[in-house]
N, C-alpha and C. Protein backbone atom coordinates (compact mmCIF):
# COMPACT_ATOMS: atom_id res chain seq x y z
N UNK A 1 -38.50 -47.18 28.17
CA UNK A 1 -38.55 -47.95 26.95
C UNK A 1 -40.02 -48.22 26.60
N UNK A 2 -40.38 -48.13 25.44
CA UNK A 2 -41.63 -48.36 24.94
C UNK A 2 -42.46 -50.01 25.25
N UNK A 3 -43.78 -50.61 25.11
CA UNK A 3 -43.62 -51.47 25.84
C UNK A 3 -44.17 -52.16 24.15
N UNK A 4 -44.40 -51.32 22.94
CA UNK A 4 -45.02 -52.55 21.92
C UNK A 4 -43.81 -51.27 20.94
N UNK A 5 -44.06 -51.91 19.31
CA UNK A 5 -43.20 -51.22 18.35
C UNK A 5 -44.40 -51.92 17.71
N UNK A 6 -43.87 -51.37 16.18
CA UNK A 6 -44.50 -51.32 15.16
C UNK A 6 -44.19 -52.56 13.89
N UNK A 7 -45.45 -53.33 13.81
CA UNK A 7 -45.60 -54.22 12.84
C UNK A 7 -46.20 -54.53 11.85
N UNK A 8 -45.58 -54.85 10.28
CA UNK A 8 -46.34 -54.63 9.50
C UNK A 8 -45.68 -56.02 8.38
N UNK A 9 -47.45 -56.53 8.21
CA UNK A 9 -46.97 -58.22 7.77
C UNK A 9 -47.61 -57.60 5.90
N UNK A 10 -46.57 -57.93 4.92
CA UNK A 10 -46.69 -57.48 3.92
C UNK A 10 -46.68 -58.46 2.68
N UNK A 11 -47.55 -58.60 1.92
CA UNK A 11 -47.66 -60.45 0.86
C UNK A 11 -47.27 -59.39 -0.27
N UNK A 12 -47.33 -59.32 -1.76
CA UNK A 12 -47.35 -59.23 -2.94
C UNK A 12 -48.59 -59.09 -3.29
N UNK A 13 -49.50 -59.38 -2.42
CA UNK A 13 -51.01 -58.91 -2.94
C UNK A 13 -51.22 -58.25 -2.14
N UNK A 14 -51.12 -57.71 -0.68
CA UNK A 14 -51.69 -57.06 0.28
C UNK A 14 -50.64 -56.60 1.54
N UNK A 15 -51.40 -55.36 2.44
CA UNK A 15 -50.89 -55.35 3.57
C UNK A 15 -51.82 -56.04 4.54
N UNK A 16 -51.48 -57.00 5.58
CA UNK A 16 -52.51 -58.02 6.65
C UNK A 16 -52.57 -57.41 7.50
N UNK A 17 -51.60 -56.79 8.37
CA UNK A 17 -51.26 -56.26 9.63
C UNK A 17 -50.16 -55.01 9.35
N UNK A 18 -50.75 -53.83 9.86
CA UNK A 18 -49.93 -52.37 10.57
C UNK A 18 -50.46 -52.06 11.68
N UNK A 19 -49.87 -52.43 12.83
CA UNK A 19 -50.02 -52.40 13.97
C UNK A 19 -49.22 -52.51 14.68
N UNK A 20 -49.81 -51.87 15.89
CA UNK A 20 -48.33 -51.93 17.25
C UNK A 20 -48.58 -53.41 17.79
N UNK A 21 -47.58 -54.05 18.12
CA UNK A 21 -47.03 -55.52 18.96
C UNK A 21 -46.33 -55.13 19.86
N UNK A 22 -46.72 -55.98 20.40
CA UNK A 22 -46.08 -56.59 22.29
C UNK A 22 -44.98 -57.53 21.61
N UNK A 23 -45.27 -58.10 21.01
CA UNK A 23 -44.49 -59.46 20.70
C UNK A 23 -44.56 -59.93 19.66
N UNK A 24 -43.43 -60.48 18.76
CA UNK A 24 -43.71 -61.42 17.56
C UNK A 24 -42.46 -62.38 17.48
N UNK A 25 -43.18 -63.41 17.24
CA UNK A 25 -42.49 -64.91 17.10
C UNK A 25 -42.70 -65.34 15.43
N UNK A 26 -41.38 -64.89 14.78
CA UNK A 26 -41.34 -65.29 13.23
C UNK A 26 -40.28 -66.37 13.14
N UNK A 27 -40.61 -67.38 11.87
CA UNK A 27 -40.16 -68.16 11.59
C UNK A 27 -39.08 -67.92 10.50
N UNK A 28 -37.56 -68.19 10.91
CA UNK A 28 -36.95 -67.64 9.81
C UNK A 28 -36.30 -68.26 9.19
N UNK A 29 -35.64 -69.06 8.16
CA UNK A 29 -34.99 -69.61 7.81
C UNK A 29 -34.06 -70.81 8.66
N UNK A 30 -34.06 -70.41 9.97
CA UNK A 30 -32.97 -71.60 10.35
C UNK A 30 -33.57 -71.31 11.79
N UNK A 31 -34.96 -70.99 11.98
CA UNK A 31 -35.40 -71.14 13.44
C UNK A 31 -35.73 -69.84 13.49
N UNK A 32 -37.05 -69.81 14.94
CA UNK A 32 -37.99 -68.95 15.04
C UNK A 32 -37.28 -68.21 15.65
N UNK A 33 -37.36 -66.65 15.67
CA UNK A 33 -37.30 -65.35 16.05
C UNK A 33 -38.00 -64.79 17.13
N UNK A 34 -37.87 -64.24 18.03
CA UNK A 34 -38.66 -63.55 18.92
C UNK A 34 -37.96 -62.35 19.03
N UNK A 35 -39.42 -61.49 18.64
CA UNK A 35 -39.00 -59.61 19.06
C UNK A 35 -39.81 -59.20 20.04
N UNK A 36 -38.83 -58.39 20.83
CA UNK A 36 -40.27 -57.38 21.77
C UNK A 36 -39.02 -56.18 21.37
N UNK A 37 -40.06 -54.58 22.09
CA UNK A 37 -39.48 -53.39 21.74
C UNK A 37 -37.88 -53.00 22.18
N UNK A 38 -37.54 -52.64 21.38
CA UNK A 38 -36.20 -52.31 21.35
C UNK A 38 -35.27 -53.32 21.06
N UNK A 39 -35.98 -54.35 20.22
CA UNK A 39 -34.94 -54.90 19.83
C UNK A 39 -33.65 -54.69 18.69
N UNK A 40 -32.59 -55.18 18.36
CA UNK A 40 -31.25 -54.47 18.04
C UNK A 40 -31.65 -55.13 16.58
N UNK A 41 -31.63 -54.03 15.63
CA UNK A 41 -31.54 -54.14 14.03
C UNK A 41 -31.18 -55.31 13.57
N UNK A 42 -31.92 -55.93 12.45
CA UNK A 42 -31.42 -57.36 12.08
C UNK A 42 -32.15 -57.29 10.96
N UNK A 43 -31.89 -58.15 9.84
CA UNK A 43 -32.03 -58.46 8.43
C UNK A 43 -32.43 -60.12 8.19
N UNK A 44 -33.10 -60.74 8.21
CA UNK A 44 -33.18 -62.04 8.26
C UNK A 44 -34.21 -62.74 7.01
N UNK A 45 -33.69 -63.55 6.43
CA UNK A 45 -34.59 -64.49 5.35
C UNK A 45 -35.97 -65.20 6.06
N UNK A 46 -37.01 -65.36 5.76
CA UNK A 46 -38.34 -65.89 6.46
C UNK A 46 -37.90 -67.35 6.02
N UNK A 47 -38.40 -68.54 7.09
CA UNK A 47 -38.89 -69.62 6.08
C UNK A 47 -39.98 -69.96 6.50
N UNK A 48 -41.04 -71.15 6.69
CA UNK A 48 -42.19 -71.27 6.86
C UNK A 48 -42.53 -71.89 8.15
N UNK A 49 -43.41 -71.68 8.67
CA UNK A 49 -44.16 -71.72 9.81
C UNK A 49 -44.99 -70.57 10.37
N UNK A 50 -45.14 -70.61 11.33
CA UNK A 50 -46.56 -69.89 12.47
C UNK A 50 -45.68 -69.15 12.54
N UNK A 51 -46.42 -67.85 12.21
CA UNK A 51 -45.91 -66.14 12.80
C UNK A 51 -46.91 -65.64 13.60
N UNK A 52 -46.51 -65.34 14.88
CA UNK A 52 -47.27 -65.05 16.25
C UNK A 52 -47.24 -63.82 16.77
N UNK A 53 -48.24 -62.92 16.70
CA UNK A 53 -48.23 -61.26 16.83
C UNK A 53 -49.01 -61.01 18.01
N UNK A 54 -47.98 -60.81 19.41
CA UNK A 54 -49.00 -60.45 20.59
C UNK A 54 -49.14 -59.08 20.24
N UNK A 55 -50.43 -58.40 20.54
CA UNK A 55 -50.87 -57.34 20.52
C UNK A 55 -50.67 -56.89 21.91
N UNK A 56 -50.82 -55.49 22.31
CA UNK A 56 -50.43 -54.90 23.82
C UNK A 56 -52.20 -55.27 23.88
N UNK A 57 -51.74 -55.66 25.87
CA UNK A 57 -53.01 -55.65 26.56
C UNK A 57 -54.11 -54.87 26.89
N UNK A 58 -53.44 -53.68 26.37
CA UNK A 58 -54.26 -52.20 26.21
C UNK A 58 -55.77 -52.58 25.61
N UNK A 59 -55.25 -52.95 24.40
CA UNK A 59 -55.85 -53.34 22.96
C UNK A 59 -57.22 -54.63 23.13
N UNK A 60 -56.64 -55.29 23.90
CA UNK A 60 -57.72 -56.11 24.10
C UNK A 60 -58.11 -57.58 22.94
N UNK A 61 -56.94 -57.58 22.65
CA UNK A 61 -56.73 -58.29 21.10
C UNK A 61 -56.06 -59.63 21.21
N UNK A 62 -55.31 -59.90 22.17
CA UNK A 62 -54.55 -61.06 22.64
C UNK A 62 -53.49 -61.12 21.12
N UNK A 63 -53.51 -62.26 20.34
CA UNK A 63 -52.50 -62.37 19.89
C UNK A 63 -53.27 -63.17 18.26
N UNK A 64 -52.66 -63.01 17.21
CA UNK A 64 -53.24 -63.03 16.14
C UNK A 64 -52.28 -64.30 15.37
N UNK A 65 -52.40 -65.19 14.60
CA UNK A 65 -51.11 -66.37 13.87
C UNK A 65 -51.53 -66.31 12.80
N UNK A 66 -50.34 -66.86 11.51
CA UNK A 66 -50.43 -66.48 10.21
C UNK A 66 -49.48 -67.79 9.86
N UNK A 67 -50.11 -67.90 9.01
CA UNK A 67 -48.74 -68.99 8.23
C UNK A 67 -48.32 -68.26 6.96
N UNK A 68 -46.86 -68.46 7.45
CA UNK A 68 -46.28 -67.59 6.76
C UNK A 68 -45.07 -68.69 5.76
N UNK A 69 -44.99 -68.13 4.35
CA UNK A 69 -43.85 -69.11 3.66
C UNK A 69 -43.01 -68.26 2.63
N UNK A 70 -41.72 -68.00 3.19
CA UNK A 70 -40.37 -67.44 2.36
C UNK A 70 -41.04 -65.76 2.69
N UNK A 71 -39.35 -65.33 2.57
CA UNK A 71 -39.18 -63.99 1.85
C UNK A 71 -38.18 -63.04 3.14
N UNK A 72 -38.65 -62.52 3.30
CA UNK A 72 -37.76 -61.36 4.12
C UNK A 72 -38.58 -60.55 5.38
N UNK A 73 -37.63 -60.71 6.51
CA UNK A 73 -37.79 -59.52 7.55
C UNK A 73 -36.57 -58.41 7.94
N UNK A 74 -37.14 -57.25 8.31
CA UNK A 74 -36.43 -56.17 8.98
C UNK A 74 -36.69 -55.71 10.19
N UNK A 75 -36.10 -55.61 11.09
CA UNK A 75 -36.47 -55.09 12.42
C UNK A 75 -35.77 -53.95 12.26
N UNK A 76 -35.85 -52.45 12.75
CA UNK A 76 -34.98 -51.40 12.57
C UNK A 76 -36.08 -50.12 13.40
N UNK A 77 -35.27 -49.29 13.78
CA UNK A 77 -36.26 -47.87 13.99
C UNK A 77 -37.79 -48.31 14.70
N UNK A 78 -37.12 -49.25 15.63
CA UNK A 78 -38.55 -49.30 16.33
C UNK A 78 -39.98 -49.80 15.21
N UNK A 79 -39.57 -50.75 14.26
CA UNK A 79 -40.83 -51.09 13.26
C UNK A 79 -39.48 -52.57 13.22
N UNK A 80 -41.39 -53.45 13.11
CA UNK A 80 -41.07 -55.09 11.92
C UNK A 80 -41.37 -55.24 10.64
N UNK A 81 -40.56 -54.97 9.71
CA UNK A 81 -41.23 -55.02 8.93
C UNK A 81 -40.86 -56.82 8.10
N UNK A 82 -42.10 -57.27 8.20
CA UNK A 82 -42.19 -58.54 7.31
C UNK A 82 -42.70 -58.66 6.07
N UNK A 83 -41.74 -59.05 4.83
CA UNK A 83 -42.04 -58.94 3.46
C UNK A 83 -42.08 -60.55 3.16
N UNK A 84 -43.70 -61.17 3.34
CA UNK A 84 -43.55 -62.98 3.09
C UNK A 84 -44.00 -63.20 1.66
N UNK A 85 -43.47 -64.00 0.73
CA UNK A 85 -44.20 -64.51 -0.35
C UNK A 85 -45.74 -65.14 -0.43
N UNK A 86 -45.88 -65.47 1.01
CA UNK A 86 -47.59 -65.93 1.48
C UNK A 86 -47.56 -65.57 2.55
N UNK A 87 -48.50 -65.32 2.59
CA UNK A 87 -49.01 -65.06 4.45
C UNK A 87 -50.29 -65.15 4.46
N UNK A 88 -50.89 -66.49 5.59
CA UNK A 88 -52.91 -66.27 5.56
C UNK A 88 -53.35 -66.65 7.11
N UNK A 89 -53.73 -65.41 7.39
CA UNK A 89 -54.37 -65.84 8.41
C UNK A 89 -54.86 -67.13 8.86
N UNK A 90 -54.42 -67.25 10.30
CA UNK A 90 -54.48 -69.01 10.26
C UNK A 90 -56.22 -69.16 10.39
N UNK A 91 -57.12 -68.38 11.31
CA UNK A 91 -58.66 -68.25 11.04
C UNK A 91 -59.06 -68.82 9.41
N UNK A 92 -58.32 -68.21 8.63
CA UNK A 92 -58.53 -68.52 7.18
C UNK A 92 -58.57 -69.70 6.81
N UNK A 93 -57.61 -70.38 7.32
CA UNK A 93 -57.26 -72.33 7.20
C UNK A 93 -58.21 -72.47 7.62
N UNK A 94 -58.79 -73.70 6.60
CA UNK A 94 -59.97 -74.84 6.87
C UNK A 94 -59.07 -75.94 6.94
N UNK A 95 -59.67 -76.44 8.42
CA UNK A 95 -59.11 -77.95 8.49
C UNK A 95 -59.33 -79.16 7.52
N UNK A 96 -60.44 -79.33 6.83
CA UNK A 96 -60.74 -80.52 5.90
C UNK A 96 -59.65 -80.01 4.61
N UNK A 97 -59.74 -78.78 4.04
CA UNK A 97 -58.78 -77.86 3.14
C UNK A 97 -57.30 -78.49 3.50
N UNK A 98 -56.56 -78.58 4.27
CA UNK A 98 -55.15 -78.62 5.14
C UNK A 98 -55.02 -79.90 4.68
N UNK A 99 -56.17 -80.80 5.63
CA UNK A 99 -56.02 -82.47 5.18
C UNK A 99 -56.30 -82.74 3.45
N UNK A 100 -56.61 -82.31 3.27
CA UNK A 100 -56.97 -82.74 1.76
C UNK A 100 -55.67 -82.12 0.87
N UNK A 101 -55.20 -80.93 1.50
CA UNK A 101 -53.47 -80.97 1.02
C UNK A 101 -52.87 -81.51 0.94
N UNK A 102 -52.85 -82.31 2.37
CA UNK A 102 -51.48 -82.94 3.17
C UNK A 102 -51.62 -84.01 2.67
N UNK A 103 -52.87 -84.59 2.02
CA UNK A 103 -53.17 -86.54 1.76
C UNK A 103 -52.79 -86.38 -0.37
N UNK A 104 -52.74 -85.12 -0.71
CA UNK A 104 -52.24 -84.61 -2.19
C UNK A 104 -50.64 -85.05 -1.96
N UNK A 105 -50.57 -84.23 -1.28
CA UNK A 105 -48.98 -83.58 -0.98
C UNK A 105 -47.98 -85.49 -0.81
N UNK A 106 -48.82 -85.80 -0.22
CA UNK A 106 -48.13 -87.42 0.47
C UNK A 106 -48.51 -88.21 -0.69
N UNK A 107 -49.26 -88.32 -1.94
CA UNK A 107 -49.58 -89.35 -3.07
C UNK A 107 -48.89 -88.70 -3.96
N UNK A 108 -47.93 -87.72 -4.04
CA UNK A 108 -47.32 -87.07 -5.18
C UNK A 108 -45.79 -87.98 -5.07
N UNK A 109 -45.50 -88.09 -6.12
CA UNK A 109 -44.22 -89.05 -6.32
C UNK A 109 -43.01 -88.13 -7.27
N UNK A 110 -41.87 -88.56 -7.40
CA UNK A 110 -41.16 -87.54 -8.19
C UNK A 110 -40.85 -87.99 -9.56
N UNK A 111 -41.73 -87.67 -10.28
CA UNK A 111 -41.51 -88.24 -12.37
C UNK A 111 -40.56 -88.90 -12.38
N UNK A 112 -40.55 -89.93 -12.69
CA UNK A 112 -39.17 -90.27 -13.57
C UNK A 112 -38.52 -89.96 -14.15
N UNK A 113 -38.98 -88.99 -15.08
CA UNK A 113 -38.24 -88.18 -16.24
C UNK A 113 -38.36 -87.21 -15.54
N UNK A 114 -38.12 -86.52 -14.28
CA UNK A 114 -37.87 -85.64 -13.54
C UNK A 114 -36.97 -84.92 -13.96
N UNK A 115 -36.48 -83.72 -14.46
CA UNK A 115 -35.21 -82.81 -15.04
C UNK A 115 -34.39 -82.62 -13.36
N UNK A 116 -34.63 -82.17 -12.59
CA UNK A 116 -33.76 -81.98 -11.44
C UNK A 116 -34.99 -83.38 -10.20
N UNK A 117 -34.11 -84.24 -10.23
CA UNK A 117 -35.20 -85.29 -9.04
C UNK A 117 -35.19 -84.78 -7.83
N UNK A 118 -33.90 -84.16 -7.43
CA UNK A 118 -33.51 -83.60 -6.21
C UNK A 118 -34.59 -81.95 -5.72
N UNK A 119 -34.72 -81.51 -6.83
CA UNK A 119 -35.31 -80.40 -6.79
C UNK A 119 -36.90 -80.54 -6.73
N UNK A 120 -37.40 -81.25 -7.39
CA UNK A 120 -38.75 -82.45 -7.44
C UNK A 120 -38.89 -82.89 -5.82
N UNK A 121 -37.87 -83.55 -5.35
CA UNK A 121 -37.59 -84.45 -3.95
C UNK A 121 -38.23 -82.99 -2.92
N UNK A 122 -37.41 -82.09 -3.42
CA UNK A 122 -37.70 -80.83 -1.94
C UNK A 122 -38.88 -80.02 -2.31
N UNK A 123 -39.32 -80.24 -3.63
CA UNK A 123 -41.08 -79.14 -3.52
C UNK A 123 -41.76 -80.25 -2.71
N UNK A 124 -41.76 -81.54 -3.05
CA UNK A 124 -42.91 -82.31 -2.59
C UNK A 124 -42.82 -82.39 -0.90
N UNK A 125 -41.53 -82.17 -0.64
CA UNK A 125 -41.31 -82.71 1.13
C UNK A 125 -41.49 -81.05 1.29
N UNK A 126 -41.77 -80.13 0.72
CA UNK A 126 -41.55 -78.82 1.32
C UNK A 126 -43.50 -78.51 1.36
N UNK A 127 -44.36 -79.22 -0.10
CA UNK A 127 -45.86 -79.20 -0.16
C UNK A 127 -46.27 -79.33 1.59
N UNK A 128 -45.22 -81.21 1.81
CA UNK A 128 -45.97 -81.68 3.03
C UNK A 128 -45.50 -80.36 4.30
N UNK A 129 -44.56 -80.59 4.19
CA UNK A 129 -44.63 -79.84 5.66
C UNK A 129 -45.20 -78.06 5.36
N UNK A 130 -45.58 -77.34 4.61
CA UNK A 130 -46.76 -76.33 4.64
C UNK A 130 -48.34 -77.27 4.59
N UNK A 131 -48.52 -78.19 4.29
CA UNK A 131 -50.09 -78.86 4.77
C UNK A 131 -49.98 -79.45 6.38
N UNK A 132 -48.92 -80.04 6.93
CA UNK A 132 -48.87 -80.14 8.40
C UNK A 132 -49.16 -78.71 8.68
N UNK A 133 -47.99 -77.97 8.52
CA UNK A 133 -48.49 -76.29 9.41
C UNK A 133 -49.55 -75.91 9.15
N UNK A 134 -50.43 -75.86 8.40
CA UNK A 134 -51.42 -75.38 7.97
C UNK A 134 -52.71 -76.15 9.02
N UNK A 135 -52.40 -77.57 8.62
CA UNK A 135 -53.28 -78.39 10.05
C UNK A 135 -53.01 -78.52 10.77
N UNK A 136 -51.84 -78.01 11.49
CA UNK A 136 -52.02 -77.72 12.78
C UNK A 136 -52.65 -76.55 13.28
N UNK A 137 -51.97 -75.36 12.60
CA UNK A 137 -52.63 -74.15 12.99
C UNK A 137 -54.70 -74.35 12.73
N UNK A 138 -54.78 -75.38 11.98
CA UNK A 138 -56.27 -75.18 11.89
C UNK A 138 -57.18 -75.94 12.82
N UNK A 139 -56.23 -76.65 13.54
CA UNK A 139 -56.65 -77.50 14.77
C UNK A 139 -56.44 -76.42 15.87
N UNK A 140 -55.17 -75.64 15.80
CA UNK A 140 -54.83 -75.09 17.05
C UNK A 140 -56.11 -73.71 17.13
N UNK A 141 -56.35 -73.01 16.36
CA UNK A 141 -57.61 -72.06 16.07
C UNK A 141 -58.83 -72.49 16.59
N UNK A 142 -59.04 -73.71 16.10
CA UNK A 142 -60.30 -74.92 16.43
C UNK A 142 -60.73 -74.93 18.11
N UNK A 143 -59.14 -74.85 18.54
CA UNK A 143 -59.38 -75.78 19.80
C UNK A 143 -59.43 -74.90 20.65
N UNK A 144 -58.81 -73.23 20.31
CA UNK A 144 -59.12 -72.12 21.57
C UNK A 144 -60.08 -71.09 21.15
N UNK A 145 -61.07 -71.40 20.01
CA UNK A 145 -62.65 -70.90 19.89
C UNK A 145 -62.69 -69.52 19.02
N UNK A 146 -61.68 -69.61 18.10
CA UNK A 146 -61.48 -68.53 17.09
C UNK A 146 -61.91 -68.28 16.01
């Protein structure tokens, strides 16, 4: 059996990653995912959090994170393929950037004259928790010298 397969992290503006993986830990709609090679065909909705791409030890690359929010994965034929509506390298996150989201995201209130309040209610609680992930991953980058 092969010991990495093929991964490829794909936005609407770009391809990030085509590369072979050891490992990937995606976040999908109702809880994180873990693939290594040969895993059995699956179709799954993304939702948001840390997507974690070990690279083989060959490579010398250790392991790469992305915050990733909505859209679609495929595992099949020995390839991942991930189709996210965002995906940014977590290196990319600036921590003061994240906090200055997350302190937006928490003073936003839902209009009064709100047309759906409920729908209002889940962008704003959905803002905060992509500015938590975002500061965490920009703490977690921070703290192992990336």
């Amino acid at each position: 059996m092969p010991d990495t397969f093929h991964c490829r992290l794909v936005t609407p503006d770009a391809e990030l990653v085509s590369d072979k993986v050891a490992y990937a830990s995606v976040p999908a709609w109702d809880g994180l995912i873990g693939f290594l090679p040969g895993r059995a065909p699956i179709v799954a909705r993304l939702g948001m959090g840390e997507l974690r791409l070990d690279f083989a030890a060959a490579k010398g690359s250790g392991s790469r994170h992305y915050f990733i929010d909505q859209g679609f994965l495929k595992m099949g034929e020995g390839e991942l393929t991930i189709l996210a509506e965002k995906a940014i390298p977590a290196e990319h996150i600036v921590e003061q950037d994240a906090k200055a989201e997350l302190a937006a995201a928490e003073a936003r209130a839902v209009p009064t004259d709100a047309a759906d309040p409920l729908a209002a209610q889940d962008a704003i609680a959905h803002e905060k928790d992509a500015a938590r992930i975002k500061l965490r991953l920009a703490q977690s980058i921070k703290t192992r010298g990336i």
